[in-house]
Protein backbone atom coordinates (compact mmCIF):
# COMPACT_ATOMS: atom_id res chain seq x y z
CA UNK A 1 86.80 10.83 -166.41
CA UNK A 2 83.90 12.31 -164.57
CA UNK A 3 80.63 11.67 -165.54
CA UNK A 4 79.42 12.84 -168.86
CA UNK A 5 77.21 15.38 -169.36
CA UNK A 6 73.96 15.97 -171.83
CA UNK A 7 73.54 18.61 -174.53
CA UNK A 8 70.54 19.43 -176.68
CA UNK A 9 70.86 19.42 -180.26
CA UNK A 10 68.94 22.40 -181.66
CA UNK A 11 68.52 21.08 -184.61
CA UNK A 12 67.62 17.51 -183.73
CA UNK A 13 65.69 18.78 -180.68
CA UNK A 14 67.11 15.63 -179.15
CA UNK A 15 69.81 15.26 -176.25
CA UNK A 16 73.33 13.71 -176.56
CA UNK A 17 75.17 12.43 -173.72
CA UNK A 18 78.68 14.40 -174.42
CA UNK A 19 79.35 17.31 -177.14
CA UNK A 20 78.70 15.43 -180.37
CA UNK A 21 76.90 17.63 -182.70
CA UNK A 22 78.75 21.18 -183.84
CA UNK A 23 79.04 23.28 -180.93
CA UNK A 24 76.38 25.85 -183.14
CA UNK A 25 74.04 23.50 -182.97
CA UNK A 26 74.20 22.47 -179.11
CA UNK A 27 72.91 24.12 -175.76
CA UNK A 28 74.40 22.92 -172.53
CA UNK A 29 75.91 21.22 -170.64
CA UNK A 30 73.09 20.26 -168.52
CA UNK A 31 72.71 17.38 -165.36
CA UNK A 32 70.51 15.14 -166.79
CA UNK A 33 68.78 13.69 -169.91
CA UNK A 34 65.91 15.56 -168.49
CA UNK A 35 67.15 18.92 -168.26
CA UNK A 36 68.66 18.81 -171.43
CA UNK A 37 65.13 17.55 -172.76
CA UNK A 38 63.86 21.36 -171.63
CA UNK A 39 66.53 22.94 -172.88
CA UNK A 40 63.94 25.75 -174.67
CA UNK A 41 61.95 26.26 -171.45
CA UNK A 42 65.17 26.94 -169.63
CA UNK A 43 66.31 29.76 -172.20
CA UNK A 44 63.09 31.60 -172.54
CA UNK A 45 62.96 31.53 -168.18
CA UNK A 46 65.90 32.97 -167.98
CA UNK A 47 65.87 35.77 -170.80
CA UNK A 48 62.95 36.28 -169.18
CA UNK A 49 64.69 36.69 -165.82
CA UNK A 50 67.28 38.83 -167.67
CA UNK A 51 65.40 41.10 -169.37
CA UNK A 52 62.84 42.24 -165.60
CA UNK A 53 66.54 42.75 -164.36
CA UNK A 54 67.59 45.26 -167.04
CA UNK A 55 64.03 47.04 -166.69
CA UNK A 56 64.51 47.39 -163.20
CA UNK A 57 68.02 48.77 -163.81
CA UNK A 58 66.95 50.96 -166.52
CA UNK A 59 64.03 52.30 -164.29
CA UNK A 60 67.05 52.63 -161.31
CA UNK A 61 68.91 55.55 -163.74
């Protein structure tokens, strides 16, 4: 099997190397411990990323 990957438990806040908590309370898969450890920052950069993209396609109308 290929190398496991990590998930952050949402409600733990802590990472898990493979899917062990419920898959409503996980985020990922991600690389690395590390990644998984900024889990939050990654969400909020890219809703942030998504939501310029639908202003500037809402201003392109």
């Amino acid at each position: 099997m290929a190398d496991k990957q990590w998930y952050f438990n949402m409600v733990t806040e802590q990472p898990e190397l493979g899917p062990k908590s419920p898959i409503d309370q996980r985020m990922g898969p991600y690389r690395s411990r590390e990644e998984a450890l900024h889990a939050w920052d990654i969400v909020k950069s890219r809703n942030a990323e998504w939501e310029e993209q639908d202003r500037q396609w809402k201003g392109n109308r």
